[in-house]
C-alpha atoms as a PDB file:
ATOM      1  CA  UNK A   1       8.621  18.166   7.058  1.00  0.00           C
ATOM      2  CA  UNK A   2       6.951  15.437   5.183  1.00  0.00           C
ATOM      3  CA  UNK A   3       4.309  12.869   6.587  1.00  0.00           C
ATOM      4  CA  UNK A   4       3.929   9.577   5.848  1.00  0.00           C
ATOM      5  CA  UNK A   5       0.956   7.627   6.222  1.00  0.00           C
ATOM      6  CA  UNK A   6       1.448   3.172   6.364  1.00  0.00           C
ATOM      7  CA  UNK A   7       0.319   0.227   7.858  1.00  0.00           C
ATOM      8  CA  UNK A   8       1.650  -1.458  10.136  1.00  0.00           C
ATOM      9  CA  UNK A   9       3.228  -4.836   9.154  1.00  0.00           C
ATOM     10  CA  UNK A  10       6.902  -5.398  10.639  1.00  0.00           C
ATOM     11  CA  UNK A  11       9.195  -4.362  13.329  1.00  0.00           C
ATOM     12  CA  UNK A  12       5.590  -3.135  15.718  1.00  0.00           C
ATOM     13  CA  UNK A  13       6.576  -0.812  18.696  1.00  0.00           C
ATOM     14  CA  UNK A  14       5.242  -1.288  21.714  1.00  0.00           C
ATOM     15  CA  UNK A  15       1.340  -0.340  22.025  1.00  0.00           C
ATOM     16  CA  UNK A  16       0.878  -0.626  18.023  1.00  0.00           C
ATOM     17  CA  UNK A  17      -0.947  -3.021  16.519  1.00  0.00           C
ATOM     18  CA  UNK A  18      -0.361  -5.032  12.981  1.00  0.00           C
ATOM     19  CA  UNK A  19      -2.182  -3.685   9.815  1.00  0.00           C
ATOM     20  CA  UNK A  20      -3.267  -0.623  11.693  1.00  0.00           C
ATOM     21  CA  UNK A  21      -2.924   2.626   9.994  1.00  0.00           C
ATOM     22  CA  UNK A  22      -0.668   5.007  11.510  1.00  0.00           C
ATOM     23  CA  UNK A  23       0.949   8.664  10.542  1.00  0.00           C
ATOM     24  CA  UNK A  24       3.940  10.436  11.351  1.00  0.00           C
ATOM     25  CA  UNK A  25       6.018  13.232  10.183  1.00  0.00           C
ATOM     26  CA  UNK A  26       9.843  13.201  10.206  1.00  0.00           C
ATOM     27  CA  UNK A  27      12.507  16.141   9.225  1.00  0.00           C
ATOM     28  CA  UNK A  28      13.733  16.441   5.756  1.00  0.00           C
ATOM     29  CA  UNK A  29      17.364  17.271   5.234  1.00  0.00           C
ATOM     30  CA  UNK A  30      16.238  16.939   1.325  1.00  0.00           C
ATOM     31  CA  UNK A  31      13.358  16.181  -1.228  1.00  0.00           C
ATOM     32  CA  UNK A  32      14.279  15.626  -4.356  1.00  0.00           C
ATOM     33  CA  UNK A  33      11.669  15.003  -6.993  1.00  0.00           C
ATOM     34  CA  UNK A  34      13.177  13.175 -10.470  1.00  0.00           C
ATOM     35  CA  UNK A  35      10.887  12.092 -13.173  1.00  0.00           C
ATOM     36  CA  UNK A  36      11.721   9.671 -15.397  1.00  0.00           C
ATOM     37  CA  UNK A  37      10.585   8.181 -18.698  1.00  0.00           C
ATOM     38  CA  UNK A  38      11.499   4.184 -19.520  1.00  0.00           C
ATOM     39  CA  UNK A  39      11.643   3.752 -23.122  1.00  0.00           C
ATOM     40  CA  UNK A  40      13.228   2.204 -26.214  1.00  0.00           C
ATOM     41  CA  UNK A  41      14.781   3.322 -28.937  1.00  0.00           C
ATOM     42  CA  UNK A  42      15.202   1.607 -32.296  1.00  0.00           C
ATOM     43  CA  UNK A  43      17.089   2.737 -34.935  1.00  0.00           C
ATOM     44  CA  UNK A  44      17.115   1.494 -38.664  1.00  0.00           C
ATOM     45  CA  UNK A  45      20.034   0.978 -40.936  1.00  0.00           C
ATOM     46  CA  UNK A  46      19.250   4.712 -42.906  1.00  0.00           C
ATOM     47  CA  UNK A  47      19.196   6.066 -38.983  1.00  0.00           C
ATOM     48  CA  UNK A  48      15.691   6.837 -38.295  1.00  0.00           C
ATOM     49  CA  UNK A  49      14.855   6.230 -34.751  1.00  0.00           C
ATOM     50  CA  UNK A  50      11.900   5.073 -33.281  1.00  0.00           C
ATOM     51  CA  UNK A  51      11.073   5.414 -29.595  1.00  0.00           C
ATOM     52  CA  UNK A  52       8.572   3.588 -27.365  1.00  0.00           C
ATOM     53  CA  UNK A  53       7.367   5.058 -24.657  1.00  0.00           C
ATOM     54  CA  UNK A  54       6.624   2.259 -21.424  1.00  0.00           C
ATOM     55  CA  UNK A  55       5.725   4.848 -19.071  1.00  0.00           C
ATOM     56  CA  UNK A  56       6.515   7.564 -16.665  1.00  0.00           C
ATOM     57  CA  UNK A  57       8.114   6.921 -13.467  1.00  0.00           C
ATOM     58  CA  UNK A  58       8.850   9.769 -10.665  1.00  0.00           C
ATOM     59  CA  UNK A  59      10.908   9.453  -7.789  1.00  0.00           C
ATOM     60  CA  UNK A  60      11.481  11.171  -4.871  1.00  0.00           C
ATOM     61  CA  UNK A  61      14.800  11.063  -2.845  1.00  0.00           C
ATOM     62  CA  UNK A  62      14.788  11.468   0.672  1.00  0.00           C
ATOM     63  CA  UNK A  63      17.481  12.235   2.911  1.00  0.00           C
ATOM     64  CA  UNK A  64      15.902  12.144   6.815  1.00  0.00           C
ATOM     65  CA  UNK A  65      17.456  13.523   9.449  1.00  0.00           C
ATOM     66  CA  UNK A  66      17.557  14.918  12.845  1.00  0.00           C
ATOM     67  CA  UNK A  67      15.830  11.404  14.778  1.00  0.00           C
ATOM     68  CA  UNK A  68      17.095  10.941  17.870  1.00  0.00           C
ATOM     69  CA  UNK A  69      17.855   7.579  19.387  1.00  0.00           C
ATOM     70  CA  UNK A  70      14.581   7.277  20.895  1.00  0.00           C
ATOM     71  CA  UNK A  71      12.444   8.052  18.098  1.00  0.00           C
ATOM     72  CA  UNK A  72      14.504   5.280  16.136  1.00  0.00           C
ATOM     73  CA  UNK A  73      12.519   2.344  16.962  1.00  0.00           C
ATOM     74  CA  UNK A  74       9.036   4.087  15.102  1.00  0.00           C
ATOM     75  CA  UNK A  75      11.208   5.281  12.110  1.00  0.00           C
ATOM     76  CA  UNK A  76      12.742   1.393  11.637  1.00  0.00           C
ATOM     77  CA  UNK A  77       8.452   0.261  11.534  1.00  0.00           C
ATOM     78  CA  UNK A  78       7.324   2.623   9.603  1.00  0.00           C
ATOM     79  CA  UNK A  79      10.848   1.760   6.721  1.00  0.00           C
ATOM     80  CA  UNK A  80      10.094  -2.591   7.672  1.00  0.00           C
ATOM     81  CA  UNK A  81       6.422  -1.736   6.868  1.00  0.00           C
ATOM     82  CA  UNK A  82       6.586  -0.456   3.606  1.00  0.00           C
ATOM     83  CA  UNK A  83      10.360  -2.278   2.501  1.00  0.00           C
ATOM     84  CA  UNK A  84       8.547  -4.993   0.809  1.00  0.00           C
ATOM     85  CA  UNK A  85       6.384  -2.928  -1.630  1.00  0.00           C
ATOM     86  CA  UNK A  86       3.895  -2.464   0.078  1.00  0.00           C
ATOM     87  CA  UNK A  87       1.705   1.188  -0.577  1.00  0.00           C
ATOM     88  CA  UNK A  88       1.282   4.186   1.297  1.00  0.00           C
ATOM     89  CA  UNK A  89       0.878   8.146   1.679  1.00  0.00           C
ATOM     90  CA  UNK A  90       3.526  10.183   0.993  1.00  0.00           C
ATOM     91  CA  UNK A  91       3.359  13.945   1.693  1.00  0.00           C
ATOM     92  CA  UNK A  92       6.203  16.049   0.830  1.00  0.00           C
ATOM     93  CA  UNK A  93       5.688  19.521   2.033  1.00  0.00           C
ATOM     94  CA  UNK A  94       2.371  18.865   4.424  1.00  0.00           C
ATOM     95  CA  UNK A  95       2.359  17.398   8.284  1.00  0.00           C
ATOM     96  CA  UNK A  96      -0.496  14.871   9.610  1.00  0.00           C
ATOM     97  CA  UNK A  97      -1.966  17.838  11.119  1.00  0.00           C
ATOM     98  CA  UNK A  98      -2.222  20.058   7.566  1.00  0.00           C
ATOM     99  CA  UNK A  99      -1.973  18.216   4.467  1.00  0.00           C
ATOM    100  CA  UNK A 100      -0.410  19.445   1.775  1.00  0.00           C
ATOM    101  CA  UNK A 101      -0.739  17.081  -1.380  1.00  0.00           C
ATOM    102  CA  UNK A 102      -0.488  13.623  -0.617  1.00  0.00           C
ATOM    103  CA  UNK A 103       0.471  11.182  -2.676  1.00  0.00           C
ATOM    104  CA  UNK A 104       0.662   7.173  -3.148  1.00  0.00           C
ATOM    105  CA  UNK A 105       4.052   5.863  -3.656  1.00  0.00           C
ATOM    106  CA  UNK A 106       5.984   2.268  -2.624  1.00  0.00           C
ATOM    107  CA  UNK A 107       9.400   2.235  -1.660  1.00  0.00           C
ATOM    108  CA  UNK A 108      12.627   0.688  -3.444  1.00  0.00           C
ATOM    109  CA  UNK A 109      13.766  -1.756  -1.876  1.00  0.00           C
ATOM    110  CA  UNK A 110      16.299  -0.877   1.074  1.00  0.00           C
ATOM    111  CA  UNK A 111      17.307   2.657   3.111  1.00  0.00           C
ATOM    112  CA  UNK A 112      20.134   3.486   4.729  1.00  0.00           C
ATOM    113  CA  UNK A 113      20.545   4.996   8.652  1.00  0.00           C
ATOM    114  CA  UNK A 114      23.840   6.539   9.851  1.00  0.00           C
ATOM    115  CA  UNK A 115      24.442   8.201  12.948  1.00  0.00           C
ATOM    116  CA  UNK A 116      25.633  11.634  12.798  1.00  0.00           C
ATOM    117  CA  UNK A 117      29.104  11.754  14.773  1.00  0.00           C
ATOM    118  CA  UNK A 118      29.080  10.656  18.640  1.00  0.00           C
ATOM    119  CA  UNK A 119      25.355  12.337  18.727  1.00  0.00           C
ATOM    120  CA  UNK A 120      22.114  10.587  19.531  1.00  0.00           C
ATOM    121  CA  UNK A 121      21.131  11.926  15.964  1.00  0.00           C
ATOM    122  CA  UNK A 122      20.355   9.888  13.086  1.00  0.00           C
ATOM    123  CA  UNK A 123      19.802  10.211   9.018  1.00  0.00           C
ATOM    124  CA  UNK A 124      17.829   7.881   7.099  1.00  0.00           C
ATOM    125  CA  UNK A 125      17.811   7.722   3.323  1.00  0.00           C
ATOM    126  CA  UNK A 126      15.086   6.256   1.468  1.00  0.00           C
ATOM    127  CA  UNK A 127      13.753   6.337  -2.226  1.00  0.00           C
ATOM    128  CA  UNK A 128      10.003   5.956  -3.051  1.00  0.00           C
ATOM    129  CA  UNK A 129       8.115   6.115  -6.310  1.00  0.00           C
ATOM    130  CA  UNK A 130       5.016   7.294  -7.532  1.00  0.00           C
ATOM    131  CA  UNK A 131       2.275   4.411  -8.343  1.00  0.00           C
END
């Protein structure tokens, strides 16, 4: 179950209160870590290549699931908080309560939420990288 620690800027439920720090944890259907170089690659006429590398980028893919309708409403301020790249805490295998390894991270731009079927259930998927 990962946590995820933001502040508040869009989309405030009831009782919260803008750029206030808040935490929750949400279920994890999947985590998947990719890391990533960016680089270029020259090559010369005899075929020698040369690469550059810009940097290191890792991403993690995250497929959230199990929020019922009611819970919907902190899920959509937490993703409105953090959609315009703004920073936060991401923890992939620790809780609020018992941290595991948190890390800083900003979202890509956008998510997704489905609902499952006819249920009250929801999935959310979101992409965030390291900073």
């Amino acid at each position: 179950m990962p946590a995820f620690t933001y502040t508040a800027k869009r989309s405030l439920i009831v009782g919260h209160v803008i750029d206030t720090v808040y935490s929750i944890d949400i279920n994890a259907r999947s985590i998947t870590r990719s890391p990533g170089v960016k680089s270029v690659t020259k090559r010369s006429l005899g075929g020698q290549a040369e690469t550059t590398v810009q940097r290191r980028e890792v991403t993690w893919s995250l497929v959230l699931v199990d929020i019922v309708n009611s819970d919907l409403p902190s899920i959509r301020e937490f993703l409105d908080s953090v959609d315009g790249g703004e920073a936060f805490v991401f923890d992939p295998y620790g809780t609020v309560a018992t941290p595991d390894n948190p890390i800083s991270v900003k979202a890509k731009p956008g998510y997704s939420e489905s609902r499952q079927g006819f249920s009250e259930y929801f999935v959310i998927g979101l992409s965030v990288y390291e900073i």
